[in-house]
PDB file of N, CA and C in Angstrom:
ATOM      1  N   UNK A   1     131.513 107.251  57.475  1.00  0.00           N
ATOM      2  CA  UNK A   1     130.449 108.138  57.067  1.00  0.00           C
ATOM      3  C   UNK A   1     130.960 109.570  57.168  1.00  0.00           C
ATOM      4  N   UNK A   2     130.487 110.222  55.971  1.00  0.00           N
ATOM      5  CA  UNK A   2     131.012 111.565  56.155  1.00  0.00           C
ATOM      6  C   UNK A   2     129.816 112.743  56.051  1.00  0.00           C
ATOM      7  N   UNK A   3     129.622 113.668  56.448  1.00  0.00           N
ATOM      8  CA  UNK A   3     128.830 114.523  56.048  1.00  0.00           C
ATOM      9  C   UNK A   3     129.159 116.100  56.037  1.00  0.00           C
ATOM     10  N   UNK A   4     128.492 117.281  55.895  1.00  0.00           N
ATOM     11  CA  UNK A   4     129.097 118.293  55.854  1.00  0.00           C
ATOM     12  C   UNK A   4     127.689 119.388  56.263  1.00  0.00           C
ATOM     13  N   UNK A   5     128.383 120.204  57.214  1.00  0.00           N
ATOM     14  CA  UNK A   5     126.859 121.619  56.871  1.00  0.00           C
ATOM     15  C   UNK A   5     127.489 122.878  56.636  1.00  0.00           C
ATOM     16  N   UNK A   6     128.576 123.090  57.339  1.00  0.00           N
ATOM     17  CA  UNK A   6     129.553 124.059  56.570  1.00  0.00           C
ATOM     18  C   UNK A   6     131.126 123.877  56.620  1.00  0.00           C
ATOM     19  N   UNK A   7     131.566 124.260  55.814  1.00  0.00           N
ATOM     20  CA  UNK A   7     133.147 124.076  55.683  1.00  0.00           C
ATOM     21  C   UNK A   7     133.738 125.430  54.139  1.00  0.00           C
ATOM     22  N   UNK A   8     135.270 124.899  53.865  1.00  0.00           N
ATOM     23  CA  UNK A   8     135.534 125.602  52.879  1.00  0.00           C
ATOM     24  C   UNK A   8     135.203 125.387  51.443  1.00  0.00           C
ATOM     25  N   UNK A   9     135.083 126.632  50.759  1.00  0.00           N
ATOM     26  CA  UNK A   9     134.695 127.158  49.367  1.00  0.00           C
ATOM     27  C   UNK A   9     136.176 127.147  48.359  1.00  0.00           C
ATOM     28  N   UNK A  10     135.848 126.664  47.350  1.00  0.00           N
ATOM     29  CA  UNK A  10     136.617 127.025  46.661  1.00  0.00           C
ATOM     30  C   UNK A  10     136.782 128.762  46.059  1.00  0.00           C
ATOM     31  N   UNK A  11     138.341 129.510  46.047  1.00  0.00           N
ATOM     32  CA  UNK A  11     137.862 130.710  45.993  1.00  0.00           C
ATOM     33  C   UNK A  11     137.872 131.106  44.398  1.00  0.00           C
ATOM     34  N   UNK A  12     137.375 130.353  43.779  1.00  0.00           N
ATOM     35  CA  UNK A  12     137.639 130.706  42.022  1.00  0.00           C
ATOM     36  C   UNK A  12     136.123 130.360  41.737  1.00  0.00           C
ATOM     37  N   UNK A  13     135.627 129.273  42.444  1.00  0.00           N
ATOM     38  CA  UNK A  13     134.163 129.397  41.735  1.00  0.00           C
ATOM     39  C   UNK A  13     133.316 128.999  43.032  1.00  0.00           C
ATOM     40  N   UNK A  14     133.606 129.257  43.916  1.00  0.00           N
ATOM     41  CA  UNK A  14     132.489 129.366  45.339  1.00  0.00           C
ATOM     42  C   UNK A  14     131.991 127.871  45.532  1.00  0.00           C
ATOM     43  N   UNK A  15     132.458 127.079  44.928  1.00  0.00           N
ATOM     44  CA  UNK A  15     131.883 125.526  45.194  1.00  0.00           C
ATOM     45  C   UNK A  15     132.410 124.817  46.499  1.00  0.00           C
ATOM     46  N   UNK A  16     131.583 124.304  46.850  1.00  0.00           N
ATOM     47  CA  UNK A  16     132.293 123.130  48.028  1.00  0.00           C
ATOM     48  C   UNK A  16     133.384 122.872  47.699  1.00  0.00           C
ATOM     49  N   UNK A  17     134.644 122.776  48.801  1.00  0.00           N
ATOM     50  CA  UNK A  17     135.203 121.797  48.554  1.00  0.00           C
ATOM     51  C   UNK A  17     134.818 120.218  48.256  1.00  0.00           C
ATOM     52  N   UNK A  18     135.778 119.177  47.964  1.00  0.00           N
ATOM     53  CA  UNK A  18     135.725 118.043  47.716  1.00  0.00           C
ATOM     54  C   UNK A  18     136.568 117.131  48.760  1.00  0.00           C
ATOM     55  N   UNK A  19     135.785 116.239  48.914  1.00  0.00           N
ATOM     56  CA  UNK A  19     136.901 115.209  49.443  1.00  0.00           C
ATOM     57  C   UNK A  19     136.909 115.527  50.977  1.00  0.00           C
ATOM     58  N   UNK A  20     136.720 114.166  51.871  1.00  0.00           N
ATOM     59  CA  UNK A  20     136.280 114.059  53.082  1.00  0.00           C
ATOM     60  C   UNK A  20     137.894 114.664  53.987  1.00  0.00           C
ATOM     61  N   UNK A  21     139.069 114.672  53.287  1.00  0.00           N
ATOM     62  CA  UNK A  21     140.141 114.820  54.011  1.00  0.00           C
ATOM     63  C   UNK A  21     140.327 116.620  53.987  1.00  0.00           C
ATOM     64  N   UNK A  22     139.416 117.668  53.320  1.00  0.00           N
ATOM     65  CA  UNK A  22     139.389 118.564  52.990  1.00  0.00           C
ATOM     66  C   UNK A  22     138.198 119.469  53.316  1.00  0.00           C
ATOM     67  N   UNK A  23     137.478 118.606  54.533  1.00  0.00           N
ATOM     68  CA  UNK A  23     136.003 118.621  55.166  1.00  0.00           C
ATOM     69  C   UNK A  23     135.006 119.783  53.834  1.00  0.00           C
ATOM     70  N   UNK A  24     134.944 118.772  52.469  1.00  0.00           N
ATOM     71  CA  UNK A  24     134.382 118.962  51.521  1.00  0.00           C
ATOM     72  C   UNK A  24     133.382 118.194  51.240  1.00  0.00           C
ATOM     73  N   UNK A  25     132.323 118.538  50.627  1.00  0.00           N
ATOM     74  CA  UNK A  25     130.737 117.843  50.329  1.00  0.00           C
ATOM     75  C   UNK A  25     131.246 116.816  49.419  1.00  0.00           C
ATOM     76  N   UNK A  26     130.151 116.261  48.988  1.00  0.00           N
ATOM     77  CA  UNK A  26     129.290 115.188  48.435  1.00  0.00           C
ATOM     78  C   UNK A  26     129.327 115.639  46.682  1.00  0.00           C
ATOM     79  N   UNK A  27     129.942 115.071  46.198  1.00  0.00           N
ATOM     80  CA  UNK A  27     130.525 115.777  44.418  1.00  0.00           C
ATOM     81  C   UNK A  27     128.347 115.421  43.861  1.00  0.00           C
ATOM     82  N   UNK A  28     128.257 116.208  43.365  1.00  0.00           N
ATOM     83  CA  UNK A  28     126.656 115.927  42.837  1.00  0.00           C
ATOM     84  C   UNK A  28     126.889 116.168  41.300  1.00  0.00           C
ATOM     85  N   UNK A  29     126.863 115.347  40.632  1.00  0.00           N
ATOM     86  CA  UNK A  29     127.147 115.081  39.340  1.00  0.00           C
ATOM     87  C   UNK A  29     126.393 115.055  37.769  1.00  0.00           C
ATOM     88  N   UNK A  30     126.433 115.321  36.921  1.00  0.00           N
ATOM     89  CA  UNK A  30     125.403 114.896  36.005  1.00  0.00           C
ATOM     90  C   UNK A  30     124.672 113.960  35.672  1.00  0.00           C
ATOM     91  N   UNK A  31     125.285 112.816  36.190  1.00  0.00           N
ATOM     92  CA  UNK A  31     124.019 111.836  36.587  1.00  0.00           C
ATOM     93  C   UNK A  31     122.998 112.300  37.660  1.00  0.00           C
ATOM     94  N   UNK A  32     123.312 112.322  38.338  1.00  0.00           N
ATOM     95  CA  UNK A  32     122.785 113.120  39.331  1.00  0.00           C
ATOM     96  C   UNK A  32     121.529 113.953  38.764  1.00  0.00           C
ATOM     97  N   UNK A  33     122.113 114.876  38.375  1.00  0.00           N
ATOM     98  CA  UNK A  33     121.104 115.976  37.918  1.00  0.00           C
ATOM     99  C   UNK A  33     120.274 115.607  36.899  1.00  0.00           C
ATOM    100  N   UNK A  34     120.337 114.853  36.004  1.00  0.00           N
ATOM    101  CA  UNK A  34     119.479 114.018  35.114  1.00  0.00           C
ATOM    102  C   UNK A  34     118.484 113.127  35.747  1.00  0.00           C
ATOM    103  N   UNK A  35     118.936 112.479  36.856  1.00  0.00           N
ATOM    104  CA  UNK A  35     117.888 111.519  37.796  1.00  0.00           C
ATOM    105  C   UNK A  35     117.037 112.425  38.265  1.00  0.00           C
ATOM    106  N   UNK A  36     117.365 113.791  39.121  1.00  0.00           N
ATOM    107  CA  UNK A  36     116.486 114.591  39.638  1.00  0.00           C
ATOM    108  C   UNK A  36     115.391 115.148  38.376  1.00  0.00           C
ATOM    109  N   UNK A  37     116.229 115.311  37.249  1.00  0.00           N
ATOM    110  CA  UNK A  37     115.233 115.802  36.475  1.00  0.00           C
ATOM    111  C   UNK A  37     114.241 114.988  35.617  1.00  0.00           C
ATOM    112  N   UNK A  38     114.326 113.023  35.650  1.00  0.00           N
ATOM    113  CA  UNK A  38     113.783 113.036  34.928  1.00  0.00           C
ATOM    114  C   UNK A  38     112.912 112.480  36.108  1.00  0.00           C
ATOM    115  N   UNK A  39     113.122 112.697  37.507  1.00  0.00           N
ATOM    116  CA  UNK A  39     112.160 112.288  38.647  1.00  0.00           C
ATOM    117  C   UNK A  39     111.165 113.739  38.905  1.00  0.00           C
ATOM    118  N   UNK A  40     111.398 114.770  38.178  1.00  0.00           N
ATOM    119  CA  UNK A  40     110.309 116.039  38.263  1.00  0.00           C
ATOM    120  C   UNK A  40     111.161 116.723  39.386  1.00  0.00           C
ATOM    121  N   UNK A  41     111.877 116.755  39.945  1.00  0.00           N
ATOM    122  CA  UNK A  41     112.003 117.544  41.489  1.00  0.00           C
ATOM    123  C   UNK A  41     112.851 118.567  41.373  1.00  0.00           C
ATOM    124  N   UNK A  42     111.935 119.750  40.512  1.00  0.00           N
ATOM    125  CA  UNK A  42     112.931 121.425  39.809  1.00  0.00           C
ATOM    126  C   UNK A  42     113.604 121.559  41.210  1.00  0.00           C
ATOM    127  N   UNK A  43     112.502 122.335  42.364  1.00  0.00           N
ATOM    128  CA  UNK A  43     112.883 122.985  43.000  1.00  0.00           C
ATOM    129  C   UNK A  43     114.379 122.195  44.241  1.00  0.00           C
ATOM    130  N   UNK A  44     114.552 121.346  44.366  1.00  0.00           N
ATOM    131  CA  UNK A  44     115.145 120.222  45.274  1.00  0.00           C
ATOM    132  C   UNK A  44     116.661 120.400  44.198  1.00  0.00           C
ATOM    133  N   UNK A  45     116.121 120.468  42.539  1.00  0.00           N
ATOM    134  CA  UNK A  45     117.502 120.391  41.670  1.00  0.00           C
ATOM    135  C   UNK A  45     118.004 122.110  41.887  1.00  0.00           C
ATOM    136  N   UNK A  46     117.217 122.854  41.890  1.00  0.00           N
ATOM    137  CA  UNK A  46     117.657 124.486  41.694  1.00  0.00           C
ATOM    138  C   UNK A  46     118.509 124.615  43.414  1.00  0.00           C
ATOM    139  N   UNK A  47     118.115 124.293  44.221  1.00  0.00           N
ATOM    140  CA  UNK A  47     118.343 124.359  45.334  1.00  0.00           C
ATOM    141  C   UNK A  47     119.877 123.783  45.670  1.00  0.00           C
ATOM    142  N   UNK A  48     119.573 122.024  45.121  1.00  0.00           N
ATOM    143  CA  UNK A  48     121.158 121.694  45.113  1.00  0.00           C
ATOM    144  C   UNK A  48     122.296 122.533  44.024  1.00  0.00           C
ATOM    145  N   UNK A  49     122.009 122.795  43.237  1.00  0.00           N
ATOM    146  CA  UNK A  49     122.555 123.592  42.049  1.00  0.00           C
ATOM    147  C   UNK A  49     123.228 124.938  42.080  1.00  0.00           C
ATOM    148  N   UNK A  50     122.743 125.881  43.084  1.00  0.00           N
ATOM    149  CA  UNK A  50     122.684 127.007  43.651  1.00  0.00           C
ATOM    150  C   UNK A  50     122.598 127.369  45.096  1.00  0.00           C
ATOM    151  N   UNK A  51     121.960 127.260  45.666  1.00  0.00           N
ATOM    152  CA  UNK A  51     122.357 127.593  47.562  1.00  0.00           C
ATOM    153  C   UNK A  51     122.895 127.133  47.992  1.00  0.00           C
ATOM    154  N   UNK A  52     122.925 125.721  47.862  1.00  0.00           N
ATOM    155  CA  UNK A  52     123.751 124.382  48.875  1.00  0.00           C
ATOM    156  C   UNK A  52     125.026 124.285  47.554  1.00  0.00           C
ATOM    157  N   UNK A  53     125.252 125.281  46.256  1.00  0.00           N
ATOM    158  CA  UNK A  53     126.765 125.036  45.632  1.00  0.00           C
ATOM    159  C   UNK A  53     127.400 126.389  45.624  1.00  0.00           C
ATOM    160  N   UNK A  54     127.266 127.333  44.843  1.00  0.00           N
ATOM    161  CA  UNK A  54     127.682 128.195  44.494  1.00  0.00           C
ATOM    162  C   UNK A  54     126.740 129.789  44.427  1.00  0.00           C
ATOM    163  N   UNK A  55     125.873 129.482  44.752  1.00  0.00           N
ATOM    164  CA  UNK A  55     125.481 130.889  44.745  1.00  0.00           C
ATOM    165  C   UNK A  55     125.223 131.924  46.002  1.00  0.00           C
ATOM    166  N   UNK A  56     126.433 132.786  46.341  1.00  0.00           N
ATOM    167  CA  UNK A  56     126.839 133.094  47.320  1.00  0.00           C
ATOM    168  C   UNK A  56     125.919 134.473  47.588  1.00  0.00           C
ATOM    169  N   UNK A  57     125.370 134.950  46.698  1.00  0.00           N
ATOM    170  CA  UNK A  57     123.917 136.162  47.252  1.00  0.00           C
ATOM    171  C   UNK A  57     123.377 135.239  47.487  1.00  0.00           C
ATOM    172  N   UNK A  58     122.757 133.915  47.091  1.00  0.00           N
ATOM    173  CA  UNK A  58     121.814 133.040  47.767  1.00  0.00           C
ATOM    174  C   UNK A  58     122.055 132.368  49.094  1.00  0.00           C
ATOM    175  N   UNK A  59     122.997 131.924  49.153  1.00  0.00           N
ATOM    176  CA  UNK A  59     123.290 131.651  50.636  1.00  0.00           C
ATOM    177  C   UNK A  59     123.253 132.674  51.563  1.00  0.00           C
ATOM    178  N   UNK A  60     123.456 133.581  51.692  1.00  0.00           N
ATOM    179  CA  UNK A  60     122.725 134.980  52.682  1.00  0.00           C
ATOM    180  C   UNK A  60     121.843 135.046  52.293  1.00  0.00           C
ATOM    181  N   UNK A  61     121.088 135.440  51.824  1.00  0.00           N
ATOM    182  CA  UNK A  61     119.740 135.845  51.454  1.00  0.00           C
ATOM    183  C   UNK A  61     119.105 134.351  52.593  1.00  0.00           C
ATOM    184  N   UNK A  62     119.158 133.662  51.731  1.00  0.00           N
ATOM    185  CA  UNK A  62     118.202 132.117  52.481  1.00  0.00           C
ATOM    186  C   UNK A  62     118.784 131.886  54.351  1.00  0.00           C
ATOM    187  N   UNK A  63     120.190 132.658  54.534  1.00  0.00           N
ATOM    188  CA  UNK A  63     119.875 132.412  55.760  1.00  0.00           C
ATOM    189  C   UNK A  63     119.151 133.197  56.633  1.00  0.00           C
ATOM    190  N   UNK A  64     119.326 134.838  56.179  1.00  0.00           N
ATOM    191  CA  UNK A  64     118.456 135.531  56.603  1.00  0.00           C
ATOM    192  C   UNK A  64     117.290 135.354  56.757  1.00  0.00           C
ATOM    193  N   UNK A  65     117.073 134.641  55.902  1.00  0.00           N
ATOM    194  CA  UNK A  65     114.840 134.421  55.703  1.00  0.00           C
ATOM    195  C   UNK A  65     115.117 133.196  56.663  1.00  0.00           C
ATOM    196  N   UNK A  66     115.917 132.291  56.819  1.00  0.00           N
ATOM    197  CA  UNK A  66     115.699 131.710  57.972  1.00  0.00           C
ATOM    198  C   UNK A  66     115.862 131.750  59.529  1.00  0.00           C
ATOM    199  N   UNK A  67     116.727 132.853  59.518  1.00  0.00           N
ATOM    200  CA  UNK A  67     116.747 133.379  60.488  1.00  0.00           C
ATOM    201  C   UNK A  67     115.630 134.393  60.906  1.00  0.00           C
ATOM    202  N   UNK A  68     114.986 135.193  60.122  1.00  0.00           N
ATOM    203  CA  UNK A  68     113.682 136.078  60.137  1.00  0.00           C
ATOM    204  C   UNK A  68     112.536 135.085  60.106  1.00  0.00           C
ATOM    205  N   UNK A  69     112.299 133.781  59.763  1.00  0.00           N
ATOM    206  CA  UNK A  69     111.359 132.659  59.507  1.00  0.00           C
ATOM    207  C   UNK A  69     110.520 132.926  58.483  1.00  0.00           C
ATOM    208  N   UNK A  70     110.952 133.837  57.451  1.00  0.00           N
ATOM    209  CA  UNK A  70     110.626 133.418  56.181  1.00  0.00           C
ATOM    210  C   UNK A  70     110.543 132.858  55.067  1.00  0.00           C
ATOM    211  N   UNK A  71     109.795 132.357  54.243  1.00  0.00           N
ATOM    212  CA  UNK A  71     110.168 131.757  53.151  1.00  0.00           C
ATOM    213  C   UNK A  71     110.995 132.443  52.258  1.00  0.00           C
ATOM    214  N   UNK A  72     111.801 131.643  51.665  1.00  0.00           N
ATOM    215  CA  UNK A  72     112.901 131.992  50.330  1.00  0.00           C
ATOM    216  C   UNK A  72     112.580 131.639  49.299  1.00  0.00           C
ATOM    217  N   UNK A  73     112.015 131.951  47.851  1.00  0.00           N
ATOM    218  CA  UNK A  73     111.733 131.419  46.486  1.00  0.00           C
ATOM    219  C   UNK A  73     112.659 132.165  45.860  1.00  0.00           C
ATOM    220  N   UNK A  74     113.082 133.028  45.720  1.00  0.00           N
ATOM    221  CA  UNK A  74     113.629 133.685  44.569  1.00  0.00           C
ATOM    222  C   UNK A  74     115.031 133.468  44.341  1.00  0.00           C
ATOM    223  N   UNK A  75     114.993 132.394  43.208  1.00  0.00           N
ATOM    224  CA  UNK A  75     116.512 132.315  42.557  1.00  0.00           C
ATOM    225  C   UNK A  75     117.419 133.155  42.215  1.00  0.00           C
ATOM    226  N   UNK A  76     119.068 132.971  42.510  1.00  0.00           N
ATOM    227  CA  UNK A  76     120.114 133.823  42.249  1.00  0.00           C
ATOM    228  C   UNK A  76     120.946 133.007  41.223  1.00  0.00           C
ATOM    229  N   UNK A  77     122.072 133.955  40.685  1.00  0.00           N
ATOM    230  CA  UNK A  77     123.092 133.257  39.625  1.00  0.00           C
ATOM    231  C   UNK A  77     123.931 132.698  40.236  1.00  0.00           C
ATOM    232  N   UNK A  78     124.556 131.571  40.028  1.00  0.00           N
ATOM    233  CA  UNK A  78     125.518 130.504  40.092  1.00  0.00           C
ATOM    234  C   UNK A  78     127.017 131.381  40.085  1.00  0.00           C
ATOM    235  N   UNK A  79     127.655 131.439  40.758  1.00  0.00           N
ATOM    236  CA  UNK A  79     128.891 131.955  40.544  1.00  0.00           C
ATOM    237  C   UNK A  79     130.051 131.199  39.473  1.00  0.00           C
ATOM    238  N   UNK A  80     129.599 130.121  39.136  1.00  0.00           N
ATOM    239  CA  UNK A  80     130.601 129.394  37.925  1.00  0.00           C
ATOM    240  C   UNK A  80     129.913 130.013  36.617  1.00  0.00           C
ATOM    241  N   UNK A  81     128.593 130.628  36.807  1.00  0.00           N
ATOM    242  CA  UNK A  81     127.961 131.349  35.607  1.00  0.00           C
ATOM    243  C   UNK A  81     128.824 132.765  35.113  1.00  0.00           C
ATOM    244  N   UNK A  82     129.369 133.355  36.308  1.00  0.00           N
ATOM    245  CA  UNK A  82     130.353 134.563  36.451  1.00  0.00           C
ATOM    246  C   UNK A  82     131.539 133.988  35.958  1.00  0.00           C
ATOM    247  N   UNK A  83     132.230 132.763  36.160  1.00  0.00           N
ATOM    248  CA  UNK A  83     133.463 132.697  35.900  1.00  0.00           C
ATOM    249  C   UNK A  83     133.479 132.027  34.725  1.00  0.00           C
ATOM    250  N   UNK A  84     132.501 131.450  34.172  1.00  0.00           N
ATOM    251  CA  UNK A  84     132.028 131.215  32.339  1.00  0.00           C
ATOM    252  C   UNK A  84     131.895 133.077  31.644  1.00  0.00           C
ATOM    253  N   UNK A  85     131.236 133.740  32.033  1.00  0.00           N
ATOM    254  CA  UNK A  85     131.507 135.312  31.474  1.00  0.00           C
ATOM    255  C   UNK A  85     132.799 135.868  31.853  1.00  0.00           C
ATOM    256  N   UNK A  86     133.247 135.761  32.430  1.00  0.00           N
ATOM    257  CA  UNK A  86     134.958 136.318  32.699  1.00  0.00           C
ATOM    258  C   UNK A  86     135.824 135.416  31.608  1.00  0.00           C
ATOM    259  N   UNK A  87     135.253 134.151  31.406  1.00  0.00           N
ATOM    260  CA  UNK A  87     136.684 132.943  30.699  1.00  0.00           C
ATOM    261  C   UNK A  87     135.492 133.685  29.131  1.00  0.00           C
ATOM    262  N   UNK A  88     134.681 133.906  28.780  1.00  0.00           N
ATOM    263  CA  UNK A  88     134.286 134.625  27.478  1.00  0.00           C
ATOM    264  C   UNK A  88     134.798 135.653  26.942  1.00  0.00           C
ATOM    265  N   UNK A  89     134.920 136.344  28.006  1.00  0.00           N
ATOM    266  CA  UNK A  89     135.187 138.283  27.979  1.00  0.00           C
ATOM    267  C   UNK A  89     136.703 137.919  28.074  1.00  0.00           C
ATOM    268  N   UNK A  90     137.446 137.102  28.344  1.00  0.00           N
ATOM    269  CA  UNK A  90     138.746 136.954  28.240  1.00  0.00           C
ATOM    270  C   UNK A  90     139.729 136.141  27.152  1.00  0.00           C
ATOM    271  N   UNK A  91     138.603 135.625  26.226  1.00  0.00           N
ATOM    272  CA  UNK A  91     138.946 135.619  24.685  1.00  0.00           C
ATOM    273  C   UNK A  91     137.919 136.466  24.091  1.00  0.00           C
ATOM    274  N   UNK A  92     137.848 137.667  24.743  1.00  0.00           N
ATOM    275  CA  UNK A  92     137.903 139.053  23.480  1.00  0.00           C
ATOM    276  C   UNK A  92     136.047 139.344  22.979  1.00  0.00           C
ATOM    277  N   UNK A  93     134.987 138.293  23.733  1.00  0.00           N
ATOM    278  CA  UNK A  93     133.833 137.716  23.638  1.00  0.00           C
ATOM    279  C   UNK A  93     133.013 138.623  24.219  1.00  0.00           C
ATOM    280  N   UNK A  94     132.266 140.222  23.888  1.00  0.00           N
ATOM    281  CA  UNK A  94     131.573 141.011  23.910  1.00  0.00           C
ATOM    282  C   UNK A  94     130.164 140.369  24.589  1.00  0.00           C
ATOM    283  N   UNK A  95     130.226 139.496  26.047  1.00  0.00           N
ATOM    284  CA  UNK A  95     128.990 139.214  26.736  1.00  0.00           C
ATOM    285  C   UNK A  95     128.076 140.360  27.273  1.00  0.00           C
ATOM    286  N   UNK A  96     127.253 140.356  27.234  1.00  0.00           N
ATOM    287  CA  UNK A  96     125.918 141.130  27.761  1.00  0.00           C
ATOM    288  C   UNK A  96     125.214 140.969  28.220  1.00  0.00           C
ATOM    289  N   UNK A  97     124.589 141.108  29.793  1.00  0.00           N
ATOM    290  CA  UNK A  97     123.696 140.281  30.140  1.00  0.00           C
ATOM    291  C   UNK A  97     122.285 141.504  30.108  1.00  0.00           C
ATOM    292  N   UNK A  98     121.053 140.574  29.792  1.00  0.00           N
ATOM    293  CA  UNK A  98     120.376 141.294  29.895  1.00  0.00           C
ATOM    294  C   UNK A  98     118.588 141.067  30.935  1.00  0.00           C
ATOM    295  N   UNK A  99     118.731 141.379  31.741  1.00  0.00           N
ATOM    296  CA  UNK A  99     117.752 141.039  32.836  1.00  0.00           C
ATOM    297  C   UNK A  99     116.185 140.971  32.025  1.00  0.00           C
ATOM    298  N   UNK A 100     115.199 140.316  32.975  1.00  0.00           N
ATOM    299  CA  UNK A 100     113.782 140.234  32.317  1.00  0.00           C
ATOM    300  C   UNK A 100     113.265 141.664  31.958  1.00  0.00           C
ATOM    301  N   UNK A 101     113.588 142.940  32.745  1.00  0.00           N
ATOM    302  CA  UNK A 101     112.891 144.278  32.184  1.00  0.00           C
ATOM    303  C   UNK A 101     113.437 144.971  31.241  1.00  0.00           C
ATOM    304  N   UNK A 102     114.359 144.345  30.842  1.00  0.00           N
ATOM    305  CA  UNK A 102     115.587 144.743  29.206  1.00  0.00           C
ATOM    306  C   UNK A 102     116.226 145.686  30.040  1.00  0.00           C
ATOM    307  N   UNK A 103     117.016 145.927  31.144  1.00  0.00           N
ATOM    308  CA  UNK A 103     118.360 146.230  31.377  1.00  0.00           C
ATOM    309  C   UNK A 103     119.365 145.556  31.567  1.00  0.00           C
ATOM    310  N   UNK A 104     120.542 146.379  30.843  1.00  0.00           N
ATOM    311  CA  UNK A 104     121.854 145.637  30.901  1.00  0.00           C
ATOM    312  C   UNK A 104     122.089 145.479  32.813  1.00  0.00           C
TER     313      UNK A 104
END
């Protein structure tokens, strides 16, 4: 049996490691994420998807509020979302992001 609550990140896209010899998580897969979604459970999928993978303002943020004993709702970006706009912008691909109040 293996399990994990913290260990190392990959440093190119902030993901768990893999593989129990590399004290790396539990690979969560597109099957995976299709079962969660066609079982209804957003928040449980956003959560595995982002805090507990890659989204490294979210992982501070959520420990702070747990350490302060507050609740956490507010979603952050995925850091493989950053390294999909870097592999764009690096064949020449003019990305723009533009937030809900229309700033870049």
């Amino acid at each position: 049996m293996h399990a994990r609550s913290i260990g190392p990140y990959s440093l190119v896209t902030q993901q768990p490691l893999g593989g129990k010899a590399q004290f790396g998580g539990q690979r969560f897969g597109e099957m995976e994420v299709w079962a969660l979604e066609a079982y209804g459970s957003a928040h449980t999928l956003q959560e595995m998807l982002t805090v507990k993978s890659d989204d490294v303002e979210g992982r501070n943020r959520i420990y702070e509020a747990i350490v302060k004993g507050e609740n956490f709702l507010e979603p952050g970006t995925p850091e493989s979302f950053h390294v999909l706009v870097k592999e764009l912008q690096s064949l020449a691909l003019d990305v723009e992001l533009i937030q809900k109040d229309g700033k870049p």
